[in-house]
N, C-alpha and C. Protein backbone atom coordinates (compact mmCIF):
# COMPACT_ATOMS: atom_id res chain seq x y z
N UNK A 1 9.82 374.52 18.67
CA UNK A 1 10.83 374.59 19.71
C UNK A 1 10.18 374.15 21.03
N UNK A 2 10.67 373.56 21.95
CA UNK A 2 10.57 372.78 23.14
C UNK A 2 10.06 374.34 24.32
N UNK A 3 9.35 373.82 24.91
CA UNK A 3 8.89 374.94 25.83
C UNK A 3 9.85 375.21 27.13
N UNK A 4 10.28 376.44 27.02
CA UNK A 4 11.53 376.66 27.66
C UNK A 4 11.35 378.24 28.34
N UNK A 5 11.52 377.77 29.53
CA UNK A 5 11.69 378.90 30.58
C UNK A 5 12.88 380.02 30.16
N UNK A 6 12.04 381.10 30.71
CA UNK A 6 12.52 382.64 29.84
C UNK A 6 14.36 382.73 30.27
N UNK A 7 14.96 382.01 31.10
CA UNK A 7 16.45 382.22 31.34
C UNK A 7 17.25 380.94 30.48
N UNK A 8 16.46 380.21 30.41
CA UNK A 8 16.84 379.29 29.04
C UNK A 8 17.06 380.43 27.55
N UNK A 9 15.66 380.68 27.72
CA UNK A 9 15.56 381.61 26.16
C UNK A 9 16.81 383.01 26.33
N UNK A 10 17.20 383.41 27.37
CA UNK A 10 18.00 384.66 27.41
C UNK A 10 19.19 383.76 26.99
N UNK A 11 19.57 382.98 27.44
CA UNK A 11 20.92 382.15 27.43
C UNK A 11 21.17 381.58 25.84
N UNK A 12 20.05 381.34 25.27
CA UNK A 12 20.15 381.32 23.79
C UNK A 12 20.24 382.24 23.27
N UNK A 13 19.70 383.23 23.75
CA UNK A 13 19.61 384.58 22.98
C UNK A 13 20.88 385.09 23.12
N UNK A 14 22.10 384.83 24.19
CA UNK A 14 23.03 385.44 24.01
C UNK A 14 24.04 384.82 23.45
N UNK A 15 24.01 383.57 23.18
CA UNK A 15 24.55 382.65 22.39
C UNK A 15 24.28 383.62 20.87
N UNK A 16 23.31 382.94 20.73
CA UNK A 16 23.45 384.25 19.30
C UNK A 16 24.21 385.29 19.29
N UNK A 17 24.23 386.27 20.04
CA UNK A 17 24.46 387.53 20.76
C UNK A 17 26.20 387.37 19.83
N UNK A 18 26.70 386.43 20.63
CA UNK A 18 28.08 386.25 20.44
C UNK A 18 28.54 386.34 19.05
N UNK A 19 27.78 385.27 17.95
CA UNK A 19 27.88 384.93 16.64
C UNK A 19 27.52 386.20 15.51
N UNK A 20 26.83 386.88 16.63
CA UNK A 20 26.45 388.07 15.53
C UNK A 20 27.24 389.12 15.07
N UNK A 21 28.52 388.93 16.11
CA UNK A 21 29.56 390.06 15.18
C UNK A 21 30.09 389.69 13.88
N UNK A 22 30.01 389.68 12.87
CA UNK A 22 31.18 389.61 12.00
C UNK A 22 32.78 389.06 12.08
N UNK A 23 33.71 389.50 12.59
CA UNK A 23 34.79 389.49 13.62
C UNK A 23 35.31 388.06 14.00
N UNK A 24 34.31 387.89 14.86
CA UNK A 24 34.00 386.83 15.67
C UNK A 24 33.82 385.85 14.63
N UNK A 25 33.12 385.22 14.01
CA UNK A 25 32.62 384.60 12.97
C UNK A 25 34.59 384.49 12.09
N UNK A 26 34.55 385.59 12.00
CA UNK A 26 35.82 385.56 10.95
C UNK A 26 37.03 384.63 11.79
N UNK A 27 37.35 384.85 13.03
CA UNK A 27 37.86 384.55 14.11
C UNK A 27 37.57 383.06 13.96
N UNK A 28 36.36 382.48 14.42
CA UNK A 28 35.91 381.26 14.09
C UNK A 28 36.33 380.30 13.04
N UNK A 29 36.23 380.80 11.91
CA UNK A 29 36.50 380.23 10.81
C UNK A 29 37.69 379.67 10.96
N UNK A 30 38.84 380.83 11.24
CA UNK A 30 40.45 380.62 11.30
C UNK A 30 40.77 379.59 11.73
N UNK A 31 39.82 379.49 13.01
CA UNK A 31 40.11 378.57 13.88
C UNK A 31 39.91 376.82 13.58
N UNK A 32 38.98 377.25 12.58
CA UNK A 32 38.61 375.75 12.25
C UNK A 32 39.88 374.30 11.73
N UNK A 33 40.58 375.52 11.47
CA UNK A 33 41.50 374.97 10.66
C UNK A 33 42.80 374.06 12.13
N UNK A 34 42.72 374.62 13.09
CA UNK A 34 43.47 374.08 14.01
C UNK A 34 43.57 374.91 15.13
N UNK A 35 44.43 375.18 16.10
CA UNK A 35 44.58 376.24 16.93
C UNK A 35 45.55 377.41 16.63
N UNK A 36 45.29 378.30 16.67
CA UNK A 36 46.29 379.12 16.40
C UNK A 36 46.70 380.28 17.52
N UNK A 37 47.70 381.48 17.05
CA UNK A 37 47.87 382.41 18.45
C UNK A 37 47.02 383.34 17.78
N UNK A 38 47.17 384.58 18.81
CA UNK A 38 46.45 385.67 18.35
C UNK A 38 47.25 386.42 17.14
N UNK A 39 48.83 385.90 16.85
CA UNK A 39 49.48 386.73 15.81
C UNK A 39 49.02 385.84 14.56
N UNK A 40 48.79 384.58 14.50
CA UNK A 40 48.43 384.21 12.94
C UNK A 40 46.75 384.43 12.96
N UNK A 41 45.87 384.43 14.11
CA UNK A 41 44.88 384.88 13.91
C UNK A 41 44.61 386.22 13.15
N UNK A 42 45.59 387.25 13.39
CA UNK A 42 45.91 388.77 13.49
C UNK A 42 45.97 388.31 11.90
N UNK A 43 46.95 387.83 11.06
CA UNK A 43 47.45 387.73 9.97
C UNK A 43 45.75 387.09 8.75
N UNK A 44 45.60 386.19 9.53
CA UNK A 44 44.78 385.28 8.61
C UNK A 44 43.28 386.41 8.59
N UNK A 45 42.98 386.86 9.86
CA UNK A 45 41.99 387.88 9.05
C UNK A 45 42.21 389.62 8.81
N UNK A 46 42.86 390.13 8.67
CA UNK A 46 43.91 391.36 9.12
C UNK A 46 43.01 392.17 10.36
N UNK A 47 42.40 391.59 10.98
CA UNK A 47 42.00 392.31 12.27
C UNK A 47 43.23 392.46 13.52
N UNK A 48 43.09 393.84 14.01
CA UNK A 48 44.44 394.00 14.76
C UNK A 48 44.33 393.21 16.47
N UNK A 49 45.34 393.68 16.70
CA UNK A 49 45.53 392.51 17.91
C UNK A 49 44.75 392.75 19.18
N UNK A 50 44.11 394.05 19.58
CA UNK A 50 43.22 394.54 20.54
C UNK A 50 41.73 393.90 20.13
N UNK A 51 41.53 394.24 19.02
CA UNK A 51 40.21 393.43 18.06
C UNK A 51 40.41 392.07 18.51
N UNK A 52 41.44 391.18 17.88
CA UNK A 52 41.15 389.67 18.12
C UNK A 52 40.73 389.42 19.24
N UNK A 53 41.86 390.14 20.36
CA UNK A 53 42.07 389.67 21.65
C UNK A 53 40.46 389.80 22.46
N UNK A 54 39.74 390.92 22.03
CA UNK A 54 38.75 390.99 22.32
C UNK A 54 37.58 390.01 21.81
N UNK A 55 37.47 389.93 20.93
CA UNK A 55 37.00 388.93 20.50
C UNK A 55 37.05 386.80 21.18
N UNK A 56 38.13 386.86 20.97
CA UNK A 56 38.68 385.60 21.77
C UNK A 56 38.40 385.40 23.23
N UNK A 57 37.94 386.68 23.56
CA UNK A 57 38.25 386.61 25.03
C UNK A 57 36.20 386.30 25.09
N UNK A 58 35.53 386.85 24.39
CA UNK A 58 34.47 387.02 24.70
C UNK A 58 33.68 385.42 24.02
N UNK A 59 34.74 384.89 22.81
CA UNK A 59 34.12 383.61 22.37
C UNK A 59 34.59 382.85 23.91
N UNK A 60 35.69 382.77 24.31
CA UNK A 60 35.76 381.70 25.71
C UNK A 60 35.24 381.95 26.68
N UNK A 61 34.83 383.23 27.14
CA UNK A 61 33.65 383.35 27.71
C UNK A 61 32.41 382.45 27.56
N UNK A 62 31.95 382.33 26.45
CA UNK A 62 30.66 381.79 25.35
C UNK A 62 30.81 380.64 25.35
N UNK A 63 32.17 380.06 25.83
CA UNK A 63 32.41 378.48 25.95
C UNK A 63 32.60 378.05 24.19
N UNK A 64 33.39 378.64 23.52
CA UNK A 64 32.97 378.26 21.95
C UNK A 64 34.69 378.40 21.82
N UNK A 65 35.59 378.71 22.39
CA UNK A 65 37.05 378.24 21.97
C UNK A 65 37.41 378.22 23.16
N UNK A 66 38.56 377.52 23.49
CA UNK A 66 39.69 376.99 24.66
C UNK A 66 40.66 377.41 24.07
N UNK A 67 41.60 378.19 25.37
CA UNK A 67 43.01 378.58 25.78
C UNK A 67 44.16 377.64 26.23
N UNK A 68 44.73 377.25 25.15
CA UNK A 68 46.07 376.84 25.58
C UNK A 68 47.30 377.22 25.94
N UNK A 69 47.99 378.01 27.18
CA UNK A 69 49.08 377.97 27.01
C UNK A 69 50.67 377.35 26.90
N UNK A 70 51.02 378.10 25.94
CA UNK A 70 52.46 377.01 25.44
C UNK A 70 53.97 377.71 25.46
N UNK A 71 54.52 377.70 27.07
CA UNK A 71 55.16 378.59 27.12
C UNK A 71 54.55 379.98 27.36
N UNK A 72 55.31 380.95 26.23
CA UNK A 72 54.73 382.27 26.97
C UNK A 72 54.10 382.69 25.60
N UNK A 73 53.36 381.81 24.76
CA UNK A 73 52.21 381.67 23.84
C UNK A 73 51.05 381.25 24.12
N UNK A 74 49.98 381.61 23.87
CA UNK A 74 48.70 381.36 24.34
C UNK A 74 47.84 380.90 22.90
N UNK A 75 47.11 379.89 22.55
CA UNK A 75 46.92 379.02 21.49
C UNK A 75 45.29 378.76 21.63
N UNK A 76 44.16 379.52 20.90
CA UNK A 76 43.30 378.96 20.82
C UNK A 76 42.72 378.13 20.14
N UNK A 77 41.62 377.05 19.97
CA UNK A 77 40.99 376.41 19.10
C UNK A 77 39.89 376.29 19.62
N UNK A 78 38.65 375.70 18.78
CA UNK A 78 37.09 375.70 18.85
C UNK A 78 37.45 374.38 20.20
N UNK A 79 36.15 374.93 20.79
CA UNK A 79 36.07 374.29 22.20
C UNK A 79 34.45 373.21 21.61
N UNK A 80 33.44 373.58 20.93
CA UNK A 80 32.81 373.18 20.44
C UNK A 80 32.41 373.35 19.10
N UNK A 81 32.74 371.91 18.15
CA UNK A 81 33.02 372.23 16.74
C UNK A 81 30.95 372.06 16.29
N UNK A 82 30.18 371.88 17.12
CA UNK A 82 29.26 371.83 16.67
C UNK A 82 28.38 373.11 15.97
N UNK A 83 29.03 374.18 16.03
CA UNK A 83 29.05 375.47 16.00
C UNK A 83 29.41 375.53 14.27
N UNK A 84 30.08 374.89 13.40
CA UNK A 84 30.08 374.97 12.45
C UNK A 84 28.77 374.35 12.08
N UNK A 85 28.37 373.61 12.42
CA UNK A 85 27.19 372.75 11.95
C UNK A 85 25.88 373.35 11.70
N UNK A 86 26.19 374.53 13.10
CA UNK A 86 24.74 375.63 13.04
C UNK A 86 24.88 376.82 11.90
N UNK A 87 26.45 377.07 11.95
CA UNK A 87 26.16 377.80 10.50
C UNK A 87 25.87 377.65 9.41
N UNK A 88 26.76 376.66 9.18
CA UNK A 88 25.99 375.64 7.74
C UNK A 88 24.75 375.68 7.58
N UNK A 89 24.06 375.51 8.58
CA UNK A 89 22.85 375.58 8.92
C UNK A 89 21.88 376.82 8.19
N UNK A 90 22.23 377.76 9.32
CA UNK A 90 22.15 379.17 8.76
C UNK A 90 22.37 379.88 7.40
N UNK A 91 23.80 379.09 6.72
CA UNK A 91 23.80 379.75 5.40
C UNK A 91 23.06 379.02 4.24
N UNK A 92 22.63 378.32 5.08
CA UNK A 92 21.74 376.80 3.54
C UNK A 92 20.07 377.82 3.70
N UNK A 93 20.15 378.24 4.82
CA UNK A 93 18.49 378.56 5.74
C UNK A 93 18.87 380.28 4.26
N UNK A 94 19.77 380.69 4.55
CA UNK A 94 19.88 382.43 3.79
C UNK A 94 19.57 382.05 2.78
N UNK A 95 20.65 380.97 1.91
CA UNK A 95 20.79 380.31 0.42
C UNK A 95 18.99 380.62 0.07
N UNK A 96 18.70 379.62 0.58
CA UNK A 96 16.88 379.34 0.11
C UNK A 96 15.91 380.46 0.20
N UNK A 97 16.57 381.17 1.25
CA UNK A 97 15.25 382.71 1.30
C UNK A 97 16.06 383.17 0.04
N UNK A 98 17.21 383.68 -0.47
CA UNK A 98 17.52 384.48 -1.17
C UNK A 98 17.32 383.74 -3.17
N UNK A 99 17.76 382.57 -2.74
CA UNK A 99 16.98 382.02 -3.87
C UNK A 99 15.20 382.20 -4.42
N UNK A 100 14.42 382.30 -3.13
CA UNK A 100 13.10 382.43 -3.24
C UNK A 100 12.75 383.77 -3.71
N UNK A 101 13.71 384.83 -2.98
CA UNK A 101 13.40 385.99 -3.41
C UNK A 101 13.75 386.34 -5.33
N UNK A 102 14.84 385.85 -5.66
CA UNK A 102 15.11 386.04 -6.66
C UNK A 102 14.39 385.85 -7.77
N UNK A 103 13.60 384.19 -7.57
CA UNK A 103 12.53 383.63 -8.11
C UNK A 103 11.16 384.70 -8.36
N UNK A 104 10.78 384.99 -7.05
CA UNK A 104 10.17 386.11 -7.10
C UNK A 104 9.66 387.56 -7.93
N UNK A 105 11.45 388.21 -7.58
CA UNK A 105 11.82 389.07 -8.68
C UNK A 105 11.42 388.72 -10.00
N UNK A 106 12.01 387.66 -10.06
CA UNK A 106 12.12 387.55 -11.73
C UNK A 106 10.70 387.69 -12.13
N UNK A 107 9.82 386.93 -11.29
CA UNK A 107 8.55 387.03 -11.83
C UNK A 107 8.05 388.45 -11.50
N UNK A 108 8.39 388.99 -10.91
CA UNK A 108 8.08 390.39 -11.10
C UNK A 108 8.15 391.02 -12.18
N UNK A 109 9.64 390.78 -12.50
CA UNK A 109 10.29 391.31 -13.84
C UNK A 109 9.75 391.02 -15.23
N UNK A 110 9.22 389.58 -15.20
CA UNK A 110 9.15 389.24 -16.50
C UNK A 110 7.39 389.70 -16.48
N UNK A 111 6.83 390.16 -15.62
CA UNK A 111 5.79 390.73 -15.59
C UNK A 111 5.22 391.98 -16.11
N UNK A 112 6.43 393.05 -15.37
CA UNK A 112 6.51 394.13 -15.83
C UNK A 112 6.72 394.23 -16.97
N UNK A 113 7.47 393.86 -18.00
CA UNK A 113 8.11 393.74 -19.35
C UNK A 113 6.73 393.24 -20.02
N UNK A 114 6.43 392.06 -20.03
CA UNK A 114 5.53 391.74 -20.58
C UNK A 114 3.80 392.75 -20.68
N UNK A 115 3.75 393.10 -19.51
CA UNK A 115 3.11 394.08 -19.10
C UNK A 115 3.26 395.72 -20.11
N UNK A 116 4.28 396.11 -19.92
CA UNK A 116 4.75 397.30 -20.25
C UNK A 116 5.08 397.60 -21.55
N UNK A 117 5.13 396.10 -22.59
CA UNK A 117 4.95 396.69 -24.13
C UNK A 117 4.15 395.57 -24.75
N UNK A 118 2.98 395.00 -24.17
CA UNK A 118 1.67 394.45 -24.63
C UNK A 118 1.28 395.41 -25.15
C-alpha cells in the first residue's frame, strides 16, 4: 500500500466502517439492481423502515448512494458502482482463506485417522 498520511488512513478506515454492517451491505445489493424507495427496499430485504432509513442515510453520507427525489418519493441508487468490485473482491479474498483452511483440516483429519488405528 502507498504511504499515506494517518487522515488518509482514518478516512479509509471509515469507509470500511460503513460496509461492515450487514444491513447496509444487504441495502447495497438491492440497490444494484436499479434505484429503488425505501418501501421496496423495506420489502426486498424485510428490514423495517427506521432500519433502512438509517442505513441509507449513513451510505449517502459515505458518498456510496444518491437521493433522488420524485415528487413526494425519494429514490436511491449506488452513487459509486465501484463498490461492487471491492466486494467481489473481498468474497474471492474469504473464498481462498476458507478453501485453504479446509485443505488444511482435511489434512488434519486424514492424519488423525490414519494415526489413530495404525
Amino acid at each position: 500500500m502507498l504511504r499515506l498520511s494517518n487522515a488518509a488512513l482514518r478516512h479509509i478506515a471509515d469507509y470500511f466502517k460503513v460496509l461492515s454492517e450487514p444491513s447496509r451491505l444487504q441495502v447495497l445489493c438491492v440497490l444494484k439492481d436499479g434505484s429503488k424507495n425505501v418501501t421496496e427496499i423495506m420489502a426486498a430485504t424485510g428490514l423495517g423502515q427506521a432500519n433502512v432509513s438509517k442505513h441509507l442515510k449513513i451510505l449517502a453520507q459515505a458518498a456510496l448512494v444518491k437521493r433522488h427525489p420524485q415528487g413526494v418519493t425519494v429514490y436511491y441508487e449506488i452513487a459509486d458502482p465501484i463498490i461492487f468490485e471491492l466486494c467481489e473482491l473481498a468474497c474471492r479474498s474469504l473464498e481462498y482463506r476458507l478453501r485453504q483452511q479446509s485443505q488444511y483440516l482435511g489434512q488434519l483429519s486424514d492424519n488423525f485417522i490414519s494415526d489413530d488405528f495404525s
